[in-house]
C-alpha atoms as a PDB file:
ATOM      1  CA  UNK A   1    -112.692  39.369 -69.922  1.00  0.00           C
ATOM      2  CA  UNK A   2    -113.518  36.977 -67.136  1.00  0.00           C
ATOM      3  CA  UNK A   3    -112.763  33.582 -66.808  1.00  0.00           C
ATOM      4  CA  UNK A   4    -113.944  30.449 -65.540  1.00  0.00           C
ATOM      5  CA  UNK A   5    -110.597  29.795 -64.062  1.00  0.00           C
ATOM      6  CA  UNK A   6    -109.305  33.436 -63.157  1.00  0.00           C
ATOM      7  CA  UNK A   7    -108.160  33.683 -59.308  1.00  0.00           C
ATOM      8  CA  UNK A   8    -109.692  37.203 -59.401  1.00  0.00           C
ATOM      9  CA  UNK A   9    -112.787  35.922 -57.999  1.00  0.00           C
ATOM     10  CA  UNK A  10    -111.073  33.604 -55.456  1.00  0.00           C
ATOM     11  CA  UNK A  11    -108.973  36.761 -54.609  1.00  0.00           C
ATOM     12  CA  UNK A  12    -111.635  39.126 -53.908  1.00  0.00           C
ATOM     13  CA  UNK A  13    -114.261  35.914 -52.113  1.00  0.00           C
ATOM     14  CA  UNK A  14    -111.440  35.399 -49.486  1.00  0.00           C
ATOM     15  CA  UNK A  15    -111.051  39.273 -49.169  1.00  0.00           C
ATOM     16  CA  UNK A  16    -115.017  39.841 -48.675  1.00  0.00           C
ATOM     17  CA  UNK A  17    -115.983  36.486 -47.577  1.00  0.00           C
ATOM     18  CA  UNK A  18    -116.232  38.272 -44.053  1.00  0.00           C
ATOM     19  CA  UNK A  19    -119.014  40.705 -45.232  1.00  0.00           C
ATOM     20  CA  UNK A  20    -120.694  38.175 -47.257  1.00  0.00           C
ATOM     21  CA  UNK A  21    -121.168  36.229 -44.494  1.00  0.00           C
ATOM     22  CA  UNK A  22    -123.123  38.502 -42.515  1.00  0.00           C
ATOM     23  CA  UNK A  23    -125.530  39.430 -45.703  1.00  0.00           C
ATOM     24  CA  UNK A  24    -127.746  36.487 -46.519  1.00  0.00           C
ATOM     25  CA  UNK A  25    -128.940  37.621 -49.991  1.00  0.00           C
ATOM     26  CA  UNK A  26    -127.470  36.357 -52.957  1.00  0.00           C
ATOM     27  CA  UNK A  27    -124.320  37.689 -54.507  1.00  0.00           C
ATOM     28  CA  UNK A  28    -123.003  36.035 -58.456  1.00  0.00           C
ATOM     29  CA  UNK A  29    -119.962  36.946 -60.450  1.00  0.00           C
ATOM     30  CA  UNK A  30    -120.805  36.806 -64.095  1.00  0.00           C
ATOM     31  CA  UNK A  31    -118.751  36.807 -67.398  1.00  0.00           C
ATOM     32  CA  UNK A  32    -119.523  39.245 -70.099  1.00  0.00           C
ATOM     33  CA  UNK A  33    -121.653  36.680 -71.537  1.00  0.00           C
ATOM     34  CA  UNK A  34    -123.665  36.300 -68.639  1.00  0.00           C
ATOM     35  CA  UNK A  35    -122.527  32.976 -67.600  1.00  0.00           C
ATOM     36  CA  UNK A  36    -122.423  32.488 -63.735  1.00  0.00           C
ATOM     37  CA  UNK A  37    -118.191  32.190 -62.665  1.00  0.00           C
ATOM     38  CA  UNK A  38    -119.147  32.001 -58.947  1.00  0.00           C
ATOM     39  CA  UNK A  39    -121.748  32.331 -56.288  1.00  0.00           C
ATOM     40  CA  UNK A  40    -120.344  34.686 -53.416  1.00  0.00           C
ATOM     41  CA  UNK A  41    -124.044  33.865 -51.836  1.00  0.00           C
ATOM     42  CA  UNK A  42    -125.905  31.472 -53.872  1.00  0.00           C
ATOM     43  CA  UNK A  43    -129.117  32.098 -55.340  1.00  0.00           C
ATOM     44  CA  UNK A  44    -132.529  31.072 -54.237  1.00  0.00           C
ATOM     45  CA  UNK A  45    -132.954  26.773 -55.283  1.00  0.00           C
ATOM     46  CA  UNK A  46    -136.148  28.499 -56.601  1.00  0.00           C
ATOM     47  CA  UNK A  47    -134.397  30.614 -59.286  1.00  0.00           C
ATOM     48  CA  UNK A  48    -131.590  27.755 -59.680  1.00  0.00           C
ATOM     49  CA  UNK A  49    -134.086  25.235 -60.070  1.00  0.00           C
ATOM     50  CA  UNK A  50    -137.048  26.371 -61.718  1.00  0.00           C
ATOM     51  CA  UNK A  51    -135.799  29.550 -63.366  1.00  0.00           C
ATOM     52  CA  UNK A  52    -132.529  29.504 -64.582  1.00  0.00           C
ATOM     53  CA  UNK A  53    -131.294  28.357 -68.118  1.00  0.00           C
ATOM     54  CA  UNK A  54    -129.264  25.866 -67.261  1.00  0.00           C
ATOM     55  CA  UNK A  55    -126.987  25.366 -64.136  1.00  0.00           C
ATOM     56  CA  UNK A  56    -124.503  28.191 -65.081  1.00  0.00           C
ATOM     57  CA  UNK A  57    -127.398  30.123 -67.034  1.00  0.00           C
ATOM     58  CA  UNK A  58    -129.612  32.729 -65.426  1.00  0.00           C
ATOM     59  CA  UNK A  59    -133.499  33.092 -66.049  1.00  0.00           C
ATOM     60  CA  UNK A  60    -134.786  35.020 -69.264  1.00  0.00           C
ATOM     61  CA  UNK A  61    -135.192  38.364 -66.880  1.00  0.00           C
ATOM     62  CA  UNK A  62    -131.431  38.597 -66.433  1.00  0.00           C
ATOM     63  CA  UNK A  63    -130.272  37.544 -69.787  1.00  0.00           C
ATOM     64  CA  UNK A  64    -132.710  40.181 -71.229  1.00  0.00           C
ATOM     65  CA  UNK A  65    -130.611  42.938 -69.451  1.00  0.00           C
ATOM     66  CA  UNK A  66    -127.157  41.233 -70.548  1.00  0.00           C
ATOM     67  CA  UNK A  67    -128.161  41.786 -73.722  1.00  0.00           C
ATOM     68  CA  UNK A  68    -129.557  45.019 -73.408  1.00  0.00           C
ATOM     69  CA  UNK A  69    -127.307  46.794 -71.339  1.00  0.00           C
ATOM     70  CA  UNK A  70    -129.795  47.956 -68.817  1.00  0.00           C
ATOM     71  CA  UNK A  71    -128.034  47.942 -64.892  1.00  0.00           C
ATOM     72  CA  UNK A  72    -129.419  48.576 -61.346  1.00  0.00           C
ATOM     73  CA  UNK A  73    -132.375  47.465 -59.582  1.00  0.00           C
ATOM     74  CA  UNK A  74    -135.404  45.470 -60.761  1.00  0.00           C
ATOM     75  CA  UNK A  75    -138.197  43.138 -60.002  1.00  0.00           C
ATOM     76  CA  UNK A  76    -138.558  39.784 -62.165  1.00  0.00           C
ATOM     77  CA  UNK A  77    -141.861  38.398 -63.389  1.00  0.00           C
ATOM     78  CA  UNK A  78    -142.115  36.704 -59.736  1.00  0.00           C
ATOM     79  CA  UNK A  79    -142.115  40.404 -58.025  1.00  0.00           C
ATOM     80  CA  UNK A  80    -138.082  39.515 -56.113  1.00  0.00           C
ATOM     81  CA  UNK A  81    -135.918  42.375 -55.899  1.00  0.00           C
ATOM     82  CA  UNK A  82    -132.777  41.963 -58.126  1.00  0.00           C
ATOM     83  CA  UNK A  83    -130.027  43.884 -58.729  1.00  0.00           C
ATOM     84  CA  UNK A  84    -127.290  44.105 -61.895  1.00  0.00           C
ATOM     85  CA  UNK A  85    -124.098  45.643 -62.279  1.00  0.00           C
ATOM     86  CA  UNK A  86    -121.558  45.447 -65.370  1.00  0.00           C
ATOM     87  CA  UNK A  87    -118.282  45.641 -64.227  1.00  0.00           C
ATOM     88  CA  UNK A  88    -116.285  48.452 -66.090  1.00  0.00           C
ATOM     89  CA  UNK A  89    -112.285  48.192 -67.274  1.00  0.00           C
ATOM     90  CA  UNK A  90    -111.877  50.931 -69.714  1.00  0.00           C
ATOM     91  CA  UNK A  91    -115.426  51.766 -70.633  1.00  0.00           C
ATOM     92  CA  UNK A  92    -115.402  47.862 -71.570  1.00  0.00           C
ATOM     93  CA  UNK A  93    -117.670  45.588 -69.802  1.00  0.00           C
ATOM     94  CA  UNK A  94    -116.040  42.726 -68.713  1.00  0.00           C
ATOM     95  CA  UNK A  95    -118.686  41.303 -66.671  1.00  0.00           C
ATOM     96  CA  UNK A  96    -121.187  41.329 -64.085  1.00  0.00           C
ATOM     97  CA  UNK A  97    -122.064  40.965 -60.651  1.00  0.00           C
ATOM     98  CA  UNK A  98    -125.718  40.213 -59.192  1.00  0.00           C
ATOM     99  CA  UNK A  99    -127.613  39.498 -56.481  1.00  0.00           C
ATOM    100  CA  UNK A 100    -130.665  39.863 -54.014  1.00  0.00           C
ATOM    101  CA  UNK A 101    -133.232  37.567 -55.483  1.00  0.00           C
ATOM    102  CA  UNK A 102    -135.872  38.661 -52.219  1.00  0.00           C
ATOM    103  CA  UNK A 103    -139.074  39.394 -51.695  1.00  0.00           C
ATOM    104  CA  UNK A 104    -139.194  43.379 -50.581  1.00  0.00           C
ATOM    105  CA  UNK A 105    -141.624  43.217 -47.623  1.00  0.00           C
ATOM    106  CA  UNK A 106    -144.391  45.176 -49.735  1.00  0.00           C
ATOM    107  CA  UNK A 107    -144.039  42.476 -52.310  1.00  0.00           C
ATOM    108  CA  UNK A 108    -143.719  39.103 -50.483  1.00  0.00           C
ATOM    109  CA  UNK A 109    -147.918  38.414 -50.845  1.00  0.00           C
ATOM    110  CA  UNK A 110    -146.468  37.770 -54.626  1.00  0.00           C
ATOM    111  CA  UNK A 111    -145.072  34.544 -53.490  1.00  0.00           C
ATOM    112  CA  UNK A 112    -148.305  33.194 -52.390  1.00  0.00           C
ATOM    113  CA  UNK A 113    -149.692  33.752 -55.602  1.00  0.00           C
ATOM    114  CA  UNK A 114    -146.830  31.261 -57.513  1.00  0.00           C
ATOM    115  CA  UNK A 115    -148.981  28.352 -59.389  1.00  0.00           C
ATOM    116  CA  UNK A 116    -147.332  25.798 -57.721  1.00  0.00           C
ATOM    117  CA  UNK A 117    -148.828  22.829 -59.404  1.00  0.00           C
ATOM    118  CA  UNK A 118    -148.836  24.452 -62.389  1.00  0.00           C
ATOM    119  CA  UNK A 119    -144.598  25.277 -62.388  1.00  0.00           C
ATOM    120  CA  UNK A 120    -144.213  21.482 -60.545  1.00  0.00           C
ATOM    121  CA  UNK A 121    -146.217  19.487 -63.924  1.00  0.00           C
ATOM    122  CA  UNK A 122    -143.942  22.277 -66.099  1.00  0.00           C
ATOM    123  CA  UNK A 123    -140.644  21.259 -64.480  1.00  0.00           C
ATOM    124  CA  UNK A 124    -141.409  17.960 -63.789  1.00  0.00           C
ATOM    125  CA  UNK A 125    -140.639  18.234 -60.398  1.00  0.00           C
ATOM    126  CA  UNK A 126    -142.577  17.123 -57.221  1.00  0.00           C
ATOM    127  CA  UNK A 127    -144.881  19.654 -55.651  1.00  0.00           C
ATOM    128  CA  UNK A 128    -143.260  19.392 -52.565  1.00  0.00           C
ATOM    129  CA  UNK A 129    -139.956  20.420 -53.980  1.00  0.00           C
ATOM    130  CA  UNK A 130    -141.337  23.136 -55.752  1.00  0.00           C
ATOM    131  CA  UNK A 131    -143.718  24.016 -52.444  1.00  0.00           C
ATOM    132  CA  UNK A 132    -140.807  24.064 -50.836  1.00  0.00           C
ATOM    133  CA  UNK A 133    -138.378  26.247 -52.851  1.00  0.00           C
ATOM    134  CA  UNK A 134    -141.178  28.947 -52.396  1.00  0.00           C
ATOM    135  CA  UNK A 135    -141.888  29.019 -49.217  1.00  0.00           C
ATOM    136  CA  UNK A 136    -137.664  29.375 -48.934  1.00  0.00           C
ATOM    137  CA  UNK A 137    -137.329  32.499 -50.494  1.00  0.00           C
ATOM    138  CA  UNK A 138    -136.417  35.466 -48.192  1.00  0.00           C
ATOM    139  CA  UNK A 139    -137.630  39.105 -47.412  1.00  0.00           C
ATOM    140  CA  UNK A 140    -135.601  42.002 -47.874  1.00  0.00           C
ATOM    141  CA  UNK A 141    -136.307  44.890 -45.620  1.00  0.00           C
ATOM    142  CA  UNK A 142    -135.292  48.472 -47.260  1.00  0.00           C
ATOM    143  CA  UNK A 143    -132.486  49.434 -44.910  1.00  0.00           C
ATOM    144  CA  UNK A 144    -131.010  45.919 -46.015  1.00  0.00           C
ATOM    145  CA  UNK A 145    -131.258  45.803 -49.670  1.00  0.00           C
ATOM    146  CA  UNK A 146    -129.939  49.315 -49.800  1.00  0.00           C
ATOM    147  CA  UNK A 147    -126.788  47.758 -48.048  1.00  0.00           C
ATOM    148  CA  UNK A 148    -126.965  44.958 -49.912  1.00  0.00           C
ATOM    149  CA  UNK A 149    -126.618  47.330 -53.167  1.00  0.00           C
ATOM    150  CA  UNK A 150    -123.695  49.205 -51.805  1.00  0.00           C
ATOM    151  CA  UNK A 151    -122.196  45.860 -51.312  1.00  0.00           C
ATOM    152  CA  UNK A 152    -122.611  45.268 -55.004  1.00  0.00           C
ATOM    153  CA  UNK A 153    -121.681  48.164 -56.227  1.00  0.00           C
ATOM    154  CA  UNK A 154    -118.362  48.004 -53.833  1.00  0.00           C
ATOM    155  CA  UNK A 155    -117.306  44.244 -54.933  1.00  0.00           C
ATOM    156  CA  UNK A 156    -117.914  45.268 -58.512  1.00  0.00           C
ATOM    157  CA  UNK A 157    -115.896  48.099 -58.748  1.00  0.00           C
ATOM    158  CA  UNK A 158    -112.811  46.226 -56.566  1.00  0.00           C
ATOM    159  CA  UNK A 159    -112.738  43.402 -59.301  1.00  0.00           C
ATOM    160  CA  UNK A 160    -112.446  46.195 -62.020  1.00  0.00           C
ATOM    161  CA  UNK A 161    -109.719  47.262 -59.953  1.00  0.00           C
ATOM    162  CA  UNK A 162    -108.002  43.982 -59.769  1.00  0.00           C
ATOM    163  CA  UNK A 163    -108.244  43.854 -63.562  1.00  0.00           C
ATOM    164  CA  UNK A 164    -107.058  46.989 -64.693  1.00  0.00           C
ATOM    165  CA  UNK A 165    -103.549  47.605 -65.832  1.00  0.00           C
ATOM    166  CA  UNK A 166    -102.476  50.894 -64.156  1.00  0.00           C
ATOM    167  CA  UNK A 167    -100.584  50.432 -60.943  1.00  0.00           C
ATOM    168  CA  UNK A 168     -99.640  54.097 -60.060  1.00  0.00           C
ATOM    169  CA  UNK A 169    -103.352  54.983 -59.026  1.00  0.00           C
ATOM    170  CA  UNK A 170    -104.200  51.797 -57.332  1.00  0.00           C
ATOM    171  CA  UNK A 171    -102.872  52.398 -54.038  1.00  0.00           C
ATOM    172  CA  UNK A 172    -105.436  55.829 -53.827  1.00  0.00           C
ATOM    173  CA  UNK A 173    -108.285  53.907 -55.138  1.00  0.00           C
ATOM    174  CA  UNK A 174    -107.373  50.871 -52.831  1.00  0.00           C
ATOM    175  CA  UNK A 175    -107.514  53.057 -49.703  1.00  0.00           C
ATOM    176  CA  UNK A 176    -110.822  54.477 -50.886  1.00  0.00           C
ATOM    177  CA  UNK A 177    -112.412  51.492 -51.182  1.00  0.00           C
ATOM    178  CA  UNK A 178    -110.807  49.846 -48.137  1.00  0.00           C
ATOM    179  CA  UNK A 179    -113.207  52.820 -46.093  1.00  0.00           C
ATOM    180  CA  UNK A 180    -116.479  51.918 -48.241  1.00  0.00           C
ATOM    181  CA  UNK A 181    -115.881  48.122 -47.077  1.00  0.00           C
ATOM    182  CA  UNK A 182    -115.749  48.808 -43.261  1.00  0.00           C
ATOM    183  CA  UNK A 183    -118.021  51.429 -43.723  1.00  0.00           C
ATOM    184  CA  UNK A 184    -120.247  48.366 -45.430  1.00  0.00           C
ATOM    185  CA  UNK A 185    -118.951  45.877 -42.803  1.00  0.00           C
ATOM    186  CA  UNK A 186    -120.747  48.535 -39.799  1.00  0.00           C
ATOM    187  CA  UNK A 187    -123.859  48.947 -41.450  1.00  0.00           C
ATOM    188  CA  UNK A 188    -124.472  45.363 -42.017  1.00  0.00           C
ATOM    189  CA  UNK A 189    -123.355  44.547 -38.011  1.00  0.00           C
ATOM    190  CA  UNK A 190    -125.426  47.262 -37.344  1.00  0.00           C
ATOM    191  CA  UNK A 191    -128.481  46.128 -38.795  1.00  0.00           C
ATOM    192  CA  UNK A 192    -127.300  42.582 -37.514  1.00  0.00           C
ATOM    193  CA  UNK A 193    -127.346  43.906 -34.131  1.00  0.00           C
ATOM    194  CA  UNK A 194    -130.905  45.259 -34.451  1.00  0.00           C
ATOM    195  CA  UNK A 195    -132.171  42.071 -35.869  1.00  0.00           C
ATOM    196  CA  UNK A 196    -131.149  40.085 -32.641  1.00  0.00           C
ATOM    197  CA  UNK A 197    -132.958  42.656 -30.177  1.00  0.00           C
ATOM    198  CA  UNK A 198    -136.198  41.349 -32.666  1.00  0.00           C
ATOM    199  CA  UNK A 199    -135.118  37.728 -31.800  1.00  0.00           C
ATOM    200  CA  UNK A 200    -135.173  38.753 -28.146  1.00  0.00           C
ATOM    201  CA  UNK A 201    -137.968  40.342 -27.501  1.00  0.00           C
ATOM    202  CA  UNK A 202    -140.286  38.037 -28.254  1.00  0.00           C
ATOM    203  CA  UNK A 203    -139.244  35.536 -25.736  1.00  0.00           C
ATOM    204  CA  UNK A 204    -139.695  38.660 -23.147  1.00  0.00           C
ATOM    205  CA  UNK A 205    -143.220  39.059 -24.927  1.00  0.00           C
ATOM    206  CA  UNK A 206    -144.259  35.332 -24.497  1.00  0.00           C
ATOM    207  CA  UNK A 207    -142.841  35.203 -20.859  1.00  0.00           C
ATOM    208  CA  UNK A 208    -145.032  37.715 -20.128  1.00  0.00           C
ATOM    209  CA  UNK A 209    -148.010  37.098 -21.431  1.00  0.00           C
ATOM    210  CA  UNK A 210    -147.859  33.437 -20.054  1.00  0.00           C
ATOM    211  CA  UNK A 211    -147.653  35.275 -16.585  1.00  0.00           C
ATOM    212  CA  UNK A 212    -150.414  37.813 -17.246  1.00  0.00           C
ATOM    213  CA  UNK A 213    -152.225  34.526 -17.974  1.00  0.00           C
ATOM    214  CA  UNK A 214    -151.077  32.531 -14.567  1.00  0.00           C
ATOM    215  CA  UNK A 215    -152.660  35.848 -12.717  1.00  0.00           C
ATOM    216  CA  UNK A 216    -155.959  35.699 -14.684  1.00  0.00           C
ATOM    217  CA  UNK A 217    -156.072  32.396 -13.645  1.00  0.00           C
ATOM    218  CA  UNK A 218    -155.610  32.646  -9.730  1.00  0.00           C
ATOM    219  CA  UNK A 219    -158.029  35.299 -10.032  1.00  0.00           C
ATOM    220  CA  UNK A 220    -160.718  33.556 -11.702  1.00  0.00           C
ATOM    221  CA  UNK A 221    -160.674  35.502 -14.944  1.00  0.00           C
ATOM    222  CA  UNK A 222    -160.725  32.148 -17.254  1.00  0.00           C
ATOM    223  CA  UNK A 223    -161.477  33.994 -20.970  1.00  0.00           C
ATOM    224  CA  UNK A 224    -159.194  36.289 -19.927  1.00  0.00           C
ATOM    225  CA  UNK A 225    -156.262  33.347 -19.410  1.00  0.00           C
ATOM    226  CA  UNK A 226    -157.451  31.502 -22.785  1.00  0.00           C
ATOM    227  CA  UNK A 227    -157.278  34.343 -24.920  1.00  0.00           C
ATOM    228  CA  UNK A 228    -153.769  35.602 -23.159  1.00  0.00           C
ATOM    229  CA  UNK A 229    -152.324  31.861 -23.849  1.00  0.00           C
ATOM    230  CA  UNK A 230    -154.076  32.150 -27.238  1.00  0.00           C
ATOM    231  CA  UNK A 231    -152.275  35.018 -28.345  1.00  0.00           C
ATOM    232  CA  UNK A 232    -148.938  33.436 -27.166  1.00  0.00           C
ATOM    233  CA  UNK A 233    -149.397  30.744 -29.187  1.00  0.00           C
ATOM    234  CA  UNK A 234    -150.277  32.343 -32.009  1.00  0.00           C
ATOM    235  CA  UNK A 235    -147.180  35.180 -31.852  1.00  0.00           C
ATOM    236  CA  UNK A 236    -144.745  32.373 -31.246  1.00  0.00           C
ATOM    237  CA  UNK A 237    -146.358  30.265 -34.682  1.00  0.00           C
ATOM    238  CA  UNK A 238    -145.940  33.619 -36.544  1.00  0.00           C
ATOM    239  CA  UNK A 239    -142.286  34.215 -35.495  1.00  0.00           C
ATOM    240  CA  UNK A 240    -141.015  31.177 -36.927  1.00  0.00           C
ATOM    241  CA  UNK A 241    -138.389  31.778 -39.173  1.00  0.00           C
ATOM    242  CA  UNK A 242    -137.797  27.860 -40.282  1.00  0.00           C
ATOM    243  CA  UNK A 243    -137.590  26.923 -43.935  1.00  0.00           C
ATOM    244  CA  UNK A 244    -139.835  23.456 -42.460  1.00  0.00           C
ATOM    245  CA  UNK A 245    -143.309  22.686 -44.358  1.00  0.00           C
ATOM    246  CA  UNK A 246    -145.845  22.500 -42.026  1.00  0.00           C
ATOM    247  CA  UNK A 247    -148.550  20.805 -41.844  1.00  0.00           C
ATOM    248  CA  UNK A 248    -152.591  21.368 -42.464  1.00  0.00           C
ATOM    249  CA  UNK A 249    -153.023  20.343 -39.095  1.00  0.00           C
ATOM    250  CA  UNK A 250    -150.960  22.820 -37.884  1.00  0.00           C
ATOM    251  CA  UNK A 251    -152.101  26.036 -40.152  1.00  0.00           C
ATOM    252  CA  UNK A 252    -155.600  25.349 -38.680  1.00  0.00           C
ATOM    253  CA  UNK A 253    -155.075  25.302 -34.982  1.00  0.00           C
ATOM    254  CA  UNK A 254    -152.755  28.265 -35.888  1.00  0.00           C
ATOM    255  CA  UNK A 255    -155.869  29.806 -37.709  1.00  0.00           C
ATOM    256  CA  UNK A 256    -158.450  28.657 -35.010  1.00  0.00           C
ATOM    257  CA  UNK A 257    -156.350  30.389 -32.110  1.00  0.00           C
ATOM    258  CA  UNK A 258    -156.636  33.640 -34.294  1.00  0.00           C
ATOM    259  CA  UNK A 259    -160.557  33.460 -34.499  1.00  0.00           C
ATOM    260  CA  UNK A 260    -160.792  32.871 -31.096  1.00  0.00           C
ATOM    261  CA  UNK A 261    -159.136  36.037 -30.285  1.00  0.00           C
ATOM    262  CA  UNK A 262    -161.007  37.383 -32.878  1.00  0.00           C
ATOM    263  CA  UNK A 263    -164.771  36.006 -31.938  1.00  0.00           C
ATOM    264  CA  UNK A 264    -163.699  37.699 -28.246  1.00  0.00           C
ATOM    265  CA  UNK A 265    -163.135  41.273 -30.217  1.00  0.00           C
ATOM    266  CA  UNK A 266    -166.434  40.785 -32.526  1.00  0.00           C
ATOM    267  CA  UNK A 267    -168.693  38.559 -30.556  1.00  0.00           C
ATOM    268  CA  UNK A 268    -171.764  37.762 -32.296  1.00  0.00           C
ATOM    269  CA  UNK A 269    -170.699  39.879 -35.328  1.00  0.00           C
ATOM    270  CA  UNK A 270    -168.361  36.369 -36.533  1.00  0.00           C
ATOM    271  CA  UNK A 271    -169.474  33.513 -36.741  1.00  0.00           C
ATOM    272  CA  UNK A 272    -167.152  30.658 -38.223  1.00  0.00           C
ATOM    273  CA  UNK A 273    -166.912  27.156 -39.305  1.00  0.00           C
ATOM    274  CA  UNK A 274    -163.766  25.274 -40.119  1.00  0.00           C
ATOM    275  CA  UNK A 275    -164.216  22.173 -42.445  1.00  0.00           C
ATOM    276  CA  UNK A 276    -160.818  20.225 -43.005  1.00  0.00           C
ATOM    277  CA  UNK A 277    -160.857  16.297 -43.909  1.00  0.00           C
ATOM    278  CA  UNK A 278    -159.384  14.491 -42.180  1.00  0.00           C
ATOM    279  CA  UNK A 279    -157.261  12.668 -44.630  1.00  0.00           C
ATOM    280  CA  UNK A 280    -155.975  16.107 -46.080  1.00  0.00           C
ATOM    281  CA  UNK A 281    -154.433  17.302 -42.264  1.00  0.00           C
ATOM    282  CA  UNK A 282    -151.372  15.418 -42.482  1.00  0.00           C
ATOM    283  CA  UNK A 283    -150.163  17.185 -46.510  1.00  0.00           C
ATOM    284  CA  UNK A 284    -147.461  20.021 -45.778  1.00  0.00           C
ATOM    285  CA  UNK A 285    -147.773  23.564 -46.742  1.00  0.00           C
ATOM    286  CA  UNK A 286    -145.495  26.823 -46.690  1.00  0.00           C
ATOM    287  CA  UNK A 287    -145.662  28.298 -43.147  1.00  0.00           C
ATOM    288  CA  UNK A 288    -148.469  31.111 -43.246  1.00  0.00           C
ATOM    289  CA  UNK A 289    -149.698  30.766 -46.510  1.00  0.00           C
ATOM    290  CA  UNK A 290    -153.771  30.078 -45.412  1.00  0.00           C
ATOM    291  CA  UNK A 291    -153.436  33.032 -42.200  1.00  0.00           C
ATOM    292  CA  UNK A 292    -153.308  35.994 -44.386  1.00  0.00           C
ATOM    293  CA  UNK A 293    -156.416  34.625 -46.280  1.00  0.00           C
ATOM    294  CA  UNK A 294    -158.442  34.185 -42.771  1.00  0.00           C
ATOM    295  CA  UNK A 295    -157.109  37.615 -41.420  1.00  0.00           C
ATOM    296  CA  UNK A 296    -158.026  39.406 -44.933  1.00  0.00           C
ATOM    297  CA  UNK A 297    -161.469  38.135 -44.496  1.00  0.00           C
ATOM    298  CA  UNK A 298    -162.048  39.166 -41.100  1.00  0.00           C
ATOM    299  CA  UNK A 299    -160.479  42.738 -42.008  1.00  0.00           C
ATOM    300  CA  UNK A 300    -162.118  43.430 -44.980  1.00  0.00           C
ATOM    301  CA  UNK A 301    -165.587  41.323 -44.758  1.00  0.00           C
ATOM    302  CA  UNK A 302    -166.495  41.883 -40.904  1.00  0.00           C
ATOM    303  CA  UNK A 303    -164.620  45.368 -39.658  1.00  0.00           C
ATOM    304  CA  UNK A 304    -166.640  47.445 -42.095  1.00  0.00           C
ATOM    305  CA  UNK A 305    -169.960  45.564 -41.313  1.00  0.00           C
ATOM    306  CA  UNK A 306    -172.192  46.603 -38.432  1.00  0.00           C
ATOM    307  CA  UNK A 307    -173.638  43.205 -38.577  1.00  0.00           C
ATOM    308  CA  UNK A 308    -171.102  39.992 -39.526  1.00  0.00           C
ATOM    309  CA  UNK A 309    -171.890  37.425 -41.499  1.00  0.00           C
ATOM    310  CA  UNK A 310    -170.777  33.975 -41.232  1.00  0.00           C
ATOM    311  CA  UNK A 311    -167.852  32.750 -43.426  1.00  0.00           C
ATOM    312  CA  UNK A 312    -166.226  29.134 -44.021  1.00  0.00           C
END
């Protein structure tokens, strides 16, 4: 059995912490009870926070499969992608190891849907705390969480390995999963390595459009240079990876620089109003959360319609 105190999981954190590093998804050793030991990667401060127990307790999803025995992947009652593993000495389960806790890219409109002033009165925490925590939790593309998985699986079956008695075998199974874990360690630079051409190009995209827009300009073409610095604007807004809140203010232009482009595609077709007091512009919101909305309604309620009609 595990313990709170056991240098197992100090042994094997110093051995991966490496690897962990490079995955940013949560990763938690558990006793046989459940009971968190350690947080490789911690968990979301929404799950910590709002969900769990108590501070060493998971939510009711997890403790459900303790209980049950049931392993592998799952979605909670939020929609995140989770993932749990007994770990195995014997045929005896002697604990567990978790992790994920991410939206999977098909799932991550879920988020939007969280009651947030509902779970804020129920926790008795402020809404911005609880506004926040949301708009914090991450996306999990496929290629990832499968890695993520084998990363699971791999750490899970190396602390079995630390626990078990027999000696004689260890030095086969040690080489075997010595292999898995640079195998693991390529993938994830791999993917790593992919991720920063993302972060590249669209600094190469903005530079360009800004001088598509400076050439419009010399040559008179002045919708043509709005909607080009438009569009700019409005990729650069949408790459932002910050954990920030932003403001009303700031959603709206956002939004308005999207029906502009928008009202230059369908003409008379849209026709638009945007009504914000005043006194509401300066209250903070998760980054993106009114877009979708906007871009929904324009997809769905003017692209099908040979005539538009006007929307608020």
């Amino acid at each position: 059995m595990l313990k709170t105190d056991n240098q197992i999981a100090t042994k094997v954190y110093a051995r991966y912490s490496g690897i962990l590093s490079l995955s940013k998804f949560s990763l938690l050793l558990h006793d046989n009870n459940g009971d968190v030991l350690l947080e490789f990667n911690p968990s979301p401060d929404f799950c910590r926070h709002i969900c769990w127990e108590n501070p060493t307790r998971p939510c009711a999803d997890y403790l459900k499969r303790f209980n049950s025995g049931e392993q592998g992947r799952f979605v909670c009652c939020y929609g995140l992608e989770n993932i749990l593993l007994p770990i195995m000495v014997k045929d005896e389960v002697v604990g567990f190891i978790s992790g994920m806790q991410a939206y999977s890219q098909e799932r991550e409109f879920q988020k939007y849907l969280i009651n947030t002033a509902e779970l804020s009165e129920m926790k008795g925490l402020d809404l911005e705390v609880v506004a926040k925590a949301i708009s914090a939790f991450p996306t999990i593309d496929k290629d990832k969480a499968d890695i993520h998985e084998q990363l699971c699986h791999h750490i899970a079956r190396n602390i079995a390995l630390d626990i078990a008695e027999s000696t004689q075998d260890n030095t086969r199974i040690i080489n075997r999963l010595s292999a898995e874990k640079e195998l693991l360690e390529k993938k994830v630079i791999d993917l790593e390595a992919k991720n920063m051409s993302l972060v590249i190009n669209p600094h190469f995209l903005f530079n360009t459009l800004n001088s598509i827009a400076r050439i419009a300009y010399f040559e008179h073409s002045h919708t043509t240079e709005e909607l080009i610095y438009c569009l700019s604007d409005l990729l650069r807004y949408n790459v932002k990876q910050d954990e920030q809140l932003h403001t009303i203010a700031s959603e709206m232009d956002n939004i308005e620089k999207y029906l502009y482009i928008q009202k230059a595609r369908f003409k008379n077709r849209l026709q638009y109003e945007i009504i914000v007091p005043n006194e509401l512009k300066a209250y903070r919101i998760p980054n993106m959360v009114i877009q979708p909305i906007v871009e929904n309604a324009v997809i769905h309620g003017i692209t099908p319609k040979r005539d538009g009609e006007p929307f608020v």
